[in-house]
C-alpha atoms as a PDB file:
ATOM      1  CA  UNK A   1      87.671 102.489  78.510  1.00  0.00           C
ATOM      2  CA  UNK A   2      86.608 106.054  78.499  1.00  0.00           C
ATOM      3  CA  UNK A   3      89.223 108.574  77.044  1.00  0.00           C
ATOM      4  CA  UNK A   4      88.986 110.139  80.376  1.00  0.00           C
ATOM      5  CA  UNK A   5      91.657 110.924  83.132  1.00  0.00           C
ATOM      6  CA  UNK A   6      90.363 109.098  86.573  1.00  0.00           C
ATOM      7  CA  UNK A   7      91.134 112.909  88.411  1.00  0.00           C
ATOM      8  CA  UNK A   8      90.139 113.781  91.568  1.00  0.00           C
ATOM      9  CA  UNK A   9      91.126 116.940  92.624  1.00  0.00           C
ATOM     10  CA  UNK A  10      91.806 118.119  88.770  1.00  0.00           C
ATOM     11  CA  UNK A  11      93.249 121.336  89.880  1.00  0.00           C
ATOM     12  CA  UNK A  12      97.245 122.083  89.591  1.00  0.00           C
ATOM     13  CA  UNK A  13      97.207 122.608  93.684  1.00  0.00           C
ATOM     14  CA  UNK A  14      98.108 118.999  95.859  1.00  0.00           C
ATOM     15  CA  UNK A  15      95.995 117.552  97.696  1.00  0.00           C
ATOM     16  CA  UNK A  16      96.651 118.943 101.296  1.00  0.00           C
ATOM     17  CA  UNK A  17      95.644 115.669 103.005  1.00  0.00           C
ATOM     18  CA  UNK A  18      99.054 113.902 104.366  1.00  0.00           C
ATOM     19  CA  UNK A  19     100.168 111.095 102.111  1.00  0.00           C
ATOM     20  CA  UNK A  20     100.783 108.499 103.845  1.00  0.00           C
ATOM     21  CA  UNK A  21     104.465 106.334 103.422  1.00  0.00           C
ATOM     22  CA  UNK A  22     104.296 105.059 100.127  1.00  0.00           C
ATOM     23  CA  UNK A  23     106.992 102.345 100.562  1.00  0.00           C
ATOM     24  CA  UNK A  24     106.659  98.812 100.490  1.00  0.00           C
ATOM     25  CA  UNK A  25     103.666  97.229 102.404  1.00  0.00           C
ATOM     26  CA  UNK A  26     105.358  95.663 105.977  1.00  0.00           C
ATOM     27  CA  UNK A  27     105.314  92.021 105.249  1.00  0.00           C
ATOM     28  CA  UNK A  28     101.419  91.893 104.058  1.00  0.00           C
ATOM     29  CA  UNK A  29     100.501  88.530 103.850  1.00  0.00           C
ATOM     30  CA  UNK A  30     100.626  86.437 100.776  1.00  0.00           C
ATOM     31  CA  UNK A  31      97.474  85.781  98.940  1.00  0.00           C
ATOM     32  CA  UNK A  32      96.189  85.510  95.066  1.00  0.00           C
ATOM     33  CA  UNK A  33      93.877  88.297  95.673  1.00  0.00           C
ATOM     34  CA  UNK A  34      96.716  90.598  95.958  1.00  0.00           C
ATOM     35  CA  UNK A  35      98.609  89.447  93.128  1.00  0.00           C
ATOM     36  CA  UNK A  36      99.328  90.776  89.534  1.00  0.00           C
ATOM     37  CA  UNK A  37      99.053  87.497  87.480  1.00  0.00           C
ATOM     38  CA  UNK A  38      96.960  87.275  84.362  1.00  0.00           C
ATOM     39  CA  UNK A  39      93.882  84.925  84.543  1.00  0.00           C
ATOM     40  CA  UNK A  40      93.716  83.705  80.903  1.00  0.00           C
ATOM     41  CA  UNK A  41      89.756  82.956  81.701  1.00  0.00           C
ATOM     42  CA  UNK A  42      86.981  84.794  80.005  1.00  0.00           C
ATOM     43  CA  UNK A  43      84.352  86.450  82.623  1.00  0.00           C
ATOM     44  CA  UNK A  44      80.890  84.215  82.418  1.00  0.00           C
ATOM     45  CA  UNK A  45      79.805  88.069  81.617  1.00  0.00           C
ATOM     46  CA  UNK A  46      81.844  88.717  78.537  1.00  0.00           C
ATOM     47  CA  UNK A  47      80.904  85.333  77.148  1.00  0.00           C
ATOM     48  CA  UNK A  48      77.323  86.040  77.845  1.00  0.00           C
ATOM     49  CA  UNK A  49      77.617  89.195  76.092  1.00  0.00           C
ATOM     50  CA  UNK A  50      79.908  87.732  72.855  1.00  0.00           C
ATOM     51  CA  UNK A  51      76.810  84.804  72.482  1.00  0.00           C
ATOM     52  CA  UNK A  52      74.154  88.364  72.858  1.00  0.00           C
ATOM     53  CA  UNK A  53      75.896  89.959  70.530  1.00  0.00           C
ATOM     54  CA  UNK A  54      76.471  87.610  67.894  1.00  0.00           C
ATOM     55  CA  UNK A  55      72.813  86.407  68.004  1.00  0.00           C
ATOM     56  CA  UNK A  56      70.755  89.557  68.626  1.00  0.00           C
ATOM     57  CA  UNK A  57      73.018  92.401  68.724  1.00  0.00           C
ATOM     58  CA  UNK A  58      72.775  95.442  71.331  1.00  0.00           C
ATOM     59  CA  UNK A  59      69.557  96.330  73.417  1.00  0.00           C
ATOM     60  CA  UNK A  60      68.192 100.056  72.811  1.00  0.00           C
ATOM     61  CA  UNK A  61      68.124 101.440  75.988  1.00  0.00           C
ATOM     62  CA  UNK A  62      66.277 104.606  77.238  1.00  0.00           C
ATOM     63  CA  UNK A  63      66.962 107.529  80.035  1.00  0.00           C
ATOM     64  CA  UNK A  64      64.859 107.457  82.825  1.00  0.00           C
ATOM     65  CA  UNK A  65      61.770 110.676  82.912  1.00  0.00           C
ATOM     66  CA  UNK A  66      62.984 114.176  83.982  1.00  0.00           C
ATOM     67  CA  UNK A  67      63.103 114.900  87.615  1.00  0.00           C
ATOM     68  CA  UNK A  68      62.535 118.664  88.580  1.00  0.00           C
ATOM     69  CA  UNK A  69      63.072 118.406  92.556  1.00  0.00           C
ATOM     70  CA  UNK A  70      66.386 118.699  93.529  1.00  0.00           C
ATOM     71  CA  UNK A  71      65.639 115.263  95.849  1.00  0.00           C
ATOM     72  CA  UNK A  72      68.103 112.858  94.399  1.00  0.00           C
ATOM     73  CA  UNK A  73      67.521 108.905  94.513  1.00  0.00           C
ATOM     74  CA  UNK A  74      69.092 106.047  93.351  1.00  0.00           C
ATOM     75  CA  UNK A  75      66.517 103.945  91.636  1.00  0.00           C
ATOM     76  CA  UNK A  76      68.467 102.298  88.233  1.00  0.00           C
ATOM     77  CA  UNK A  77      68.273  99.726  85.524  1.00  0.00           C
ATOM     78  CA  UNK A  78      70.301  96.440  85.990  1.00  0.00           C
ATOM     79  CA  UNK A  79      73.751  96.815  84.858  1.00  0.00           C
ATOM     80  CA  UNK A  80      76.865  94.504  85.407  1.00  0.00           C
ATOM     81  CA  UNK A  81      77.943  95.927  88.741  1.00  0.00           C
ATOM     82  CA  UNK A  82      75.591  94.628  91.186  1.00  0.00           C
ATOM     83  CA  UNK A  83      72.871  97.827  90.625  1.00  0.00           C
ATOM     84  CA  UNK A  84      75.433 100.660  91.385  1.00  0.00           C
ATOM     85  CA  UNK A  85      71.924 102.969  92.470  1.00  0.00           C
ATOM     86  CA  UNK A  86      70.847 100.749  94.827  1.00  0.00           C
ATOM     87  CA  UNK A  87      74.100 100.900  97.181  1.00  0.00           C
ATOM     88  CA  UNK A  88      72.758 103.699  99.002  1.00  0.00           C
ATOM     89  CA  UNK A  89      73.819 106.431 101.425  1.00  0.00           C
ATOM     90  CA  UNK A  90      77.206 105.855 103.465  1.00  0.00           C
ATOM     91  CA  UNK A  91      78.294 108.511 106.689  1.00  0.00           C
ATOM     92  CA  UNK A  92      81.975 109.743 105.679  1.00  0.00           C
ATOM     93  CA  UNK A  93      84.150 112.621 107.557  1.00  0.00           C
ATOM     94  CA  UNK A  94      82.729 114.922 105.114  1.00  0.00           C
ATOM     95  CA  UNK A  95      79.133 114.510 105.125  1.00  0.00           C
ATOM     96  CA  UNK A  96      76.486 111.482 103.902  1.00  0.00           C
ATOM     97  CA  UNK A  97      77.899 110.198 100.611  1.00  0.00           C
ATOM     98  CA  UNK A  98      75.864 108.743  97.293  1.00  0.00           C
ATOM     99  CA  UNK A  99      76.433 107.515  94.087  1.00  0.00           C
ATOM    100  CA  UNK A 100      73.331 108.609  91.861  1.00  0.00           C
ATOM    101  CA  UNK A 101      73.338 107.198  88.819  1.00  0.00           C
ATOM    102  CA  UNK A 102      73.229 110.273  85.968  1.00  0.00           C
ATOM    103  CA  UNK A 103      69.936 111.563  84.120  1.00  0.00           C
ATOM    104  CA  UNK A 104      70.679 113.137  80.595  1.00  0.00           C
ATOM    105  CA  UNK A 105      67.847 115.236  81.371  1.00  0.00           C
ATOM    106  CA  UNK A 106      68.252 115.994  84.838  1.00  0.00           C
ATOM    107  CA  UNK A 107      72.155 116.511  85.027  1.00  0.00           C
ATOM    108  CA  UNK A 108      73.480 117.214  81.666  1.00  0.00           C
ATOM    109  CA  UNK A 109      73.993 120.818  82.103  1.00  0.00           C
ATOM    110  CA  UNK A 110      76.040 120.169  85.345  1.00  0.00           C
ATOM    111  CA  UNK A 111      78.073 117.627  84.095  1.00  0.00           C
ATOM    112  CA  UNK A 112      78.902 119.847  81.253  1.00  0.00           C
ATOM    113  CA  UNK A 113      79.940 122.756  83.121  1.00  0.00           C
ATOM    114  CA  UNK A 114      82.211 120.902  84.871  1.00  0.00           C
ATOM    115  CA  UNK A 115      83.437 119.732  81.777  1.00  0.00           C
ATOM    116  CA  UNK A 116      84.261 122.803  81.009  1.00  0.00           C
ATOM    117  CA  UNK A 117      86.425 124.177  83.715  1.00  0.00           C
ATOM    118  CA  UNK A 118      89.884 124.176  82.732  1.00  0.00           C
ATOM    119  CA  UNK A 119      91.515 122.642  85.356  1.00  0.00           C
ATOM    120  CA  UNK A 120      88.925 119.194  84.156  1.00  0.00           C
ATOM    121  CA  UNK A 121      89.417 119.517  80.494  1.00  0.00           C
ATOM    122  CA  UNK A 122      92.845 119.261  80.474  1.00  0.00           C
ATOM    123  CA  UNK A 123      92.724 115.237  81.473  1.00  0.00           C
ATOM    124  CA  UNK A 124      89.130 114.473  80.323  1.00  0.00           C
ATOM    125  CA  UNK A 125      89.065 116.593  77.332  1.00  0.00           C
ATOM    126  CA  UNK A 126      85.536 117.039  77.283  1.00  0.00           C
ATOM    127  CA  UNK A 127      84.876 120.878  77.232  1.00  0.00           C
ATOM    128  CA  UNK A 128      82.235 122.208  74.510  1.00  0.00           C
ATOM    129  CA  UNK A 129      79.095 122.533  73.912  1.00  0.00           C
ATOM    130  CA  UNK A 130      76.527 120.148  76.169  1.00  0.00           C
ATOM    131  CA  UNK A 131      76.213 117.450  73.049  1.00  0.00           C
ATOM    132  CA  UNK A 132      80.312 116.898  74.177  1.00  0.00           C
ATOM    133  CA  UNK A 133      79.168 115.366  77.025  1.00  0.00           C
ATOM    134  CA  UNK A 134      76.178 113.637  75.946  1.00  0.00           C
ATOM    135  CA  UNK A 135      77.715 111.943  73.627  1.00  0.00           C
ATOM    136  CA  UNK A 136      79.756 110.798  76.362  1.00  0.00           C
ATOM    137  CA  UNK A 137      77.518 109.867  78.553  1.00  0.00           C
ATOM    138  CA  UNK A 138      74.734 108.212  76.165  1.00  0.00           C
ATOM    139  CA  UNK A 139      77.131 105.531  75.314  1.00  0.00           C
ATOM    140  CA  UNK A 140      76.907 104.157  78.942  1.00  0.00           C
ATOM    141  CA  UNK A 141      73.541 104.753  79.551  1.00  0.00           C
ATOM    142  CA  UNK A 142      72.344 102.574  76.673  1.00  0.00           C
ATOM    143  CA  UNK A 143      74.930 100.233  76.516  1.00  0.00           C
ATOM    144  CA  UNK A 144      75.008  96.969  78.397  1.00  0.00           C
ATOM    145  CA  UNK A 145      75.559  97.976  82.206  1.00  0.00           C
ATOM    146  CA  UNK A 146      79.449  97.884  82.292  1.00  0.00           C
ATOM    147  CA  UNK A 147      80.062 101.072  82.831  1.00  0.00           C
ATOM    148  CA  UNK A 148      77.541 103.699  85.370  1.00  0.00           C
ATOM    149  CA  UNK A 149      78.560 107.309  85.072  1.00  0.00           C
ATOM    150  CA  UNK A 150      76.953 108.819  88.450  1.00  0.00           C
ATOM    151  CA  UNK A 151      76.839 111.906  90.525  1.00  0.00           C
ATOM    152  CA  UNK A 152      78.295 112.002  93.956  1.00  0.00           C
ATOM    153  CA  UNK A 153      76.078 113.903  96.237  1.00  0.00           C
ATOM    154  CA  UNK A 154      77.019 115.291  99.540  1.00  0.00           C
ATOM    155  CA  UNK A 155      74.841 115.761 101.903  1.00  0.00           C
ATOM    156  CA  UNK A 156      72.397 116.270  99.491  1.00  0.00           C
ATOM    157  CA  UNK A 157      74.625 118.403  96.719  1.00  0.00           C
ATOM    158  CA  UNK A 158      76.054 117.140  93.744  1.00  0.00           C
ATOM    159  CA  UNK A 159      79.293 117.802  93.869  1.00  0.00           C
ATOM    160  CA  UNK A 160      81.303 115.229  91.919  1.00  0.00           C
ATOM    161  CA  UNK A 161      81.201 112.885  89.075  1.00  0.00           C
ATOM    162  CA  UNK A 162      81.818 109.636  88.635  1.00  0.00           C
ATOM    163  CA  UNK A 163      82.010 105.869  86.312  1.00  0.00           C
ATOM    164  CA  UNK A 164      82.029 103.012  88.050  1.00  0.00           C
ATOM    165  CA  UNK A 165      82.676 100.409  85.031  1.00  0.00           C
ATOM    166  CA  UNK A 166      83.757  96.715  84.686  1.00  0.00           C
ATOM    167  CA  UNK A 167      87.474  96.928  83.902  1.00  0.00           C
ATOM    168  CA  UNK A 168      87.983  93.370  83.256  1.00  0.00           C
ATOM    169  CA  UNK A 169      85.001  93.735  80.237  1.00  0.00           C
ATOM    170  CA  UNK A 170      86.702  97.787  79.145  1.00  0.00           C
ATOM    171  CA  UNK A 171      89.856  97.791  76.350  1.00  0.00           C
ATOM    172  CA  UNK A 172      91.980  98.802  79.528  1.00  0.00           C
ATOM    173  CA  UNK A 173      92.201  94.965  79.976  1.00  0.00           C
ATOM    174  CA  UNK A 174      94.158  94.619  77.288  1.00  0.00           C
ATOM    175  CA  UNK A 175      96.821  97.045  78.962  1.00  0.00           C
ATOM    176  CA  UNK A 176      97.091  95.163  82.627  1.00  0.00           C
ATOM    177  CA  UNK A 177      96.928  91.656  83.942  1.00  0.00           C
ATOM    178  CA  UNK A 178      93.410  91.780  84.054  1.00  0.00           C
ATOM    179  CA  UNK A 179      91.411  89.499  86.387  1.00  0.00           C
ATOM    180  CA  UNK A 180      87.609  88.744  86.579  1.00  0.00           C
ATOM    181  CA  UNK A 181      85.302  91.115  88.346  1.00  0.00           C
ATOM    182  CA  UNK A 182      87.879  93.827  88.797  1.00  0.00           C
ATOM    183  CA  UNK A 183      86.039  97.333  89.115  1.00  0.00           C
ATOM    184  CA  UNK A 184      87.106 100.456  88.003  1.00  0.00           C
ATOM    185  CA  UNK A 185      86.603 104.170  88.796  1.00  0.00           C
ATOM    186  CA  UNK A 186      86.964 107.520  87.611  1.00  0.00           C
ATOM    187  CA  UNK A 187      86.518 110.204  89.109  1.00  0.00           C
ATOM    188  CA  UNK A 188      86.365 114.757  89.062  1.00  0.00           C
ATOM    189  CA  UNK A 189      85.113 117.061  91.689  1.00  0.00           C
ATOM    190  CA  UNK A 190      83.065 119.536  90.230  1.00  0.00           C
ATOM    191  CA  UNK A 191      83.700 122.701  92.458  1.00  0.00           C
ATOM    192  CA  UNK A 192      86.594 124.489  92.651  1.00  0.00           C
ATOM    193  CA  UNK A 193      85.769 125.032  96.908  1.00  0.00           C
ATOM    194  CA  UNK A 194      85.926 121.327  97.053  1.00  0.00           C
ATOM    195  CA  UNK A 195      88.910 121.010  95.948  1.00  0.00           C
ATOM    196  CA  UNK A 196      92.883 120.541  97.679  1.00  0.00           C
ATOM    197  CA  UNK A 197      91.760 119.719 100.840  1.00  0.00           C
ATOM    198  CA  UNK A 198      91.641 116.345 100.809  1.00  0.00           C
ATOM    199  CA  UNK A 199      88.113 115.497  99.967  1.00  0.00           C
ATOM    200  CA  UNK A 200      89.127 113.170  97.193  1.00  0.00           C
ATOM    201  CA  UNK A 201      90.839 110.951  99.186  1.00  0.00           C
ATOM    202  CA  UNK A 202      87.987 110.330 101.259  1.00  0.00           C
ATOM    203  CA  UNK A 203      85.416 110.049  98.876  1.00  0.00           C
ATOM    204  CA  UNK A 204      87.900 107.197  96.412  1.00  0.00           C
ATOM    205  CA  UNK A 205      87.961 105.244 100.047  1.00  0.00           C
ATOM    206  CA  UNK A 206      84.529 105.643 100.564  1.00  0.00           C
ATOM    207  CA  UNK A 207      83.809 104.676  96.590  1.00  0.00           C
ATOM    208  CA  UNK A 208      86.402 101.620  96.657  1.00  0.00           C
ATOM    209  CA  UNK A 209      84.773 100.512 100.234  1.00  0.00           C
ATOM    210  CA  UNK A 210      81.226 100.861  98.424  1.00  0.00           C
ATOM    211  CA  UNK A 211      82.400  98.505  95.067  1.00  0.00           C
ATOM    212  CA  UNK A 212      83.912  96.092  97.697  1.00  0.00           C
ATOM    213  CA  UNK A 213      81.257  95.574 100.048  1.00  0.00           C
ATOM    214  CA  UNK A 214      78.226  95.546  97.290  1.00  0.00           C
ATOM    215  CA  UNK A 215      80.733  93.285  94.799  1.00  0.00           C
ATOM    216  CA  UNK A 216      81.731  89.957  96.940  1.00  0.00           C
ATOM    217  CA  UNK A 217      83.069  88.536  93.136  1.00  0.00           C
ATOM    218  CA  UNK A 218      85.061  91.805  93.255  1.00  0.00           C
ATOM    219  CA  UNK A 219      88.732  90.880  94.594  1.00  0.00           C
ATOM    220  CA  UNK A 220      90.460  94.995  93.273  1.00  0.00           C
ATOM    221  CA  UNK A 221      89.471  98.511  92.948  1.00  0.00           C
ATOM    222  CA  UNK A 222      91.733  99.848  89.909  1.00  0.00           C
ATOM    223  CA  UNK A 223      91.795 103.069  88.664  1.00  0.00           C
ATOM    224  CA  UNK A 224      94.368 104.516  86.053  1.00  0.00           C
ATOM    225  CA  UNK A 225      94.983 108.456  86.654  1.00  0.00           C
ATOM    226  CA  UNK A 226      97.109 110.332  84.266  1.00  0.00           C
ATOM    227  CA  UNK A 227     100.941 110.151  85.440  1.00  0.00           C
ATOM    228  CA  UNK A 228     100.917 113.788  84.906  1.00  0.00           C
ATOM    229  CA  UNK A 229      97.707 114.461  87.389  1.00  0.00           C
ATOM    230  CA  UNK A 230     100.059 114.828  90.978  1.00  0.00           C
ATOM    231  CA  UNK A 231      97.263 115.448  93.010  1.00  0.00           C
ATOM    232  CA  UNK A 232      94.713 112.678  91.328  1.00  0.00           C
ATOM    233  CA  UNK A 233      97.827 110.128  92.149  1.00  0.00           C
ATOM    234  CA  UNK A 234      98.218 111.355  95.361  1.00  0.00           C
ATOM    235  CA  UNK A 235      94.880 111.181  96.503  1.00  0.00           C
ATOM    236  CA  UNK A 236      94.867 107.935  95.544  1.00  0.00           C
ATOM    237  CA  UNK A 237      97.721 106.588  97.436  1.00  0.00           C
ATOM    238  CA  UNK A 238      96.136 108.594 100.379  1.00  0.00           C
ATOM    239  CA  UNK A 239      92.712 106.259  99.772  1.00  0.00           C
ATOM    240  CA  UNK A 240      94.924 103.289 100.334  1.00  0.00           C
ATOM    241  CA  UNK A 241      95.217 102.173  96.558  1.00  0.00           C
ATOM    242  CA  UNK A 242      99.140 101.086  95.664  1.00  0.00           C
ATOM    243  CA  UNK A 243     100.780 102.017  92.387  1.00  0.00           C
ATOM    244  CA  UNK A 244     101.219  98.953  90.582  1.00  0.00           C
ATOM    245  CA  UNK A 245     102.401 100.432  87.308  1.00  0.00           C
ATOM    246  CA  UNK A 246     102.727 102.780  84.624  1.00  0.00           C
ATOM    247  CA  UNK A 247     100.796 101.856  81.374  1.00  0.00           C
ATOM    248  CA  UNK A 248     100.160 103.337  78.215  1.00  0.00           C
ATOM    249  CA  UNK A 249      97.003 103.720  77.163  1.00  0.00           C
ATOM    250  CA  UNK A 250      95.898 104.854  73.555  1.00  0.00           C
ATOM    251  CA  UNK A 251      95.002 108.595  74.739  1.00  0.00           C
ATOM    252  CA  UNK A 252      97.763 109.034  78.063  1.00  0.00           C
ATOM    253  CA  UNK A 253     100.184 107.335  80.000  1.00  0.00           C
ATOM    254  CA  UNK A 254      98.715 106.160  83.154  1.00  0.00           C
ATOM    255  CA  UNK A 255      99.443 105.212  86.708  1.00  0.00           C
ATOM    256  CA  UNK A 256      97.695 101.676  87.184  1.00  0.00           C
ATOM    257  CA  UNK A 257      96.504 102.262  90.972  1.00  0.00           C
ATOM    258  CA  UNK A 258      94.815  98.794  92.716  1.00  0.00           C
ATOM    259  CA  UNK A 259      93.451  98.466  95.661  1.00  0.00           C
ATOM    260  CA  UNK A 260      93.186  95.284  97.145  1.00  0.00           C
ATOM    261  CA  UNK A 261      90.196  93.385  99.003  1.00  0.00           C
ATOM    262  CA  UNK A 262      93.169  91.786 100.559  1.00  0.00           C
ATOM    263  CA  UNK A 263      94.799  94.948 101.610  1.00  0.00           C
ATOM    264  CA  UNK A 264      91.625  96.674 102.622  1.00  0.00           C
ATOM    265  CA  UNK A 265      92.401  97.280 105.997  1.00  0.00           C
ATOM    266  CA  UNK A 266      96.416  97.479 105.869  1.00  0.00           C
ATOM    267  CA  UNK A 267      96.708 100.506 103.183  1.00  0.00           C
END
């Protein structure tokens, strides 16, 4: 679990999209799916990974070459979420939408400046010099797969970053009723401009409809915001996840935000 905040529009101003109702579901229809019950059985991934481990240790992985265009494409290594780069461009309100999986070399200096505003630093706690965030990053890029930090490009701009990351194989697990497959997000927006006017409620329902339609296995989107971040929590609710609970987590206290496959098209 990265010691980051899952914030969306990390400013102190709401989100100005309308929040929709945020009372109890009307009736929705009963189904395991949509249920919080723990599932005491180990994902075939984590045991595949605990025998790797054990008998091999960790593959050395290595960043992709430098690209100096300012095309972006989503060519990646095989990770654990169904090759995150290879979900391609989706049409949304706001423009064409795409997760590009991060470059230390290519994006480092971006992701670092957004680090670095204050409104971001204040839940991801990430600000200093670029090796801050590279040490951030690297992890993920040579680990195992479960986790793909990514820029989200719009209409050809980067303009927000994101992890996508297995939450059922992440120490979060150990905080929730974790259940095989489930998918996790965070999320910033890097620009100030883009921010309070509801762009990060359609990009987490774009993002959440992306993990759902490239991960069949996947049966919940979950994301856990800092209780603190208003407009993060908000946008969230907005995207059609449900607040589930509050947890504590080693660095916050979060709001454990789901959103069902079940639900999909009632939130």
């Amino acid at each position: 679990m990265p010691p980051t905040d899952a914030s969306t529009d990390a400013s102190t101003d709401a989100d100005t999209t309308p929040v929709a109702d945020q009372g109890e579901p009307a009736a929705p229809p009963e189904n395991p799916d949509c249920q919080d019950t723990l599932d005491l059985r180990l994902p075939d991934e984590l045991l595949a990974l605990i025998v790797e481990q054990d008998g091999s240790g960790s593959a050395d992985g290595t960043d992709s070459g430098h690209r100096s265009t300012p095309a972006f494409t989503g060519a990646t290594q095989h990770d654990l979420l169904d090759d995150v780069g290879e979900w391609g461009p989706v049409t949304t309100p706001s423009g064409v939408f795409q997760l590009v999986p991060a470059r230390i070399e290519r994006d480092l200096k971006l992701i670092s400046r957004w680090m670095n505003d204050p409104a971001v630093a204040a839940f991801w706690e990430l600000a200093g010099p670029e090796t801050v965030t590279a040490e951030h990053l690297r992890p993920q890029l040579d680990g195992d797969g479960r986790s793909v930090p990514c820029l989200g490009v719009l209409d050809g701009r980067p303009m927000s970053y994101w992890e996508i990351y297995r939450a059922d194989l992440d120490p979060l697990a150990r905080h929730y009723p974790a259940r095989p497959h489930d998918t996790g997000i965070h999320l910033l927006i890097g620009g100030v401009a883009n921010r309070g006017r509801g762009l990060g409620t359609t990009l987490l329902k774009t993002v959440a409809d992306l993990v759902l339609d490239h991960r069949p296995p996947c049966a919940r989107v979950i994301a856990e915001p800092d209780i603190r971040n208003t407009p993060s929590v908000s946008a969230f609710l907005s995207a059609g996840f449900r607040f589930s609970a509050e947890v504590d987590l080693p660095d916050k206290r979060a709001a454990l935000m789901v959103r069902d496959r079940a639900l999909r098209t009632v939130l």
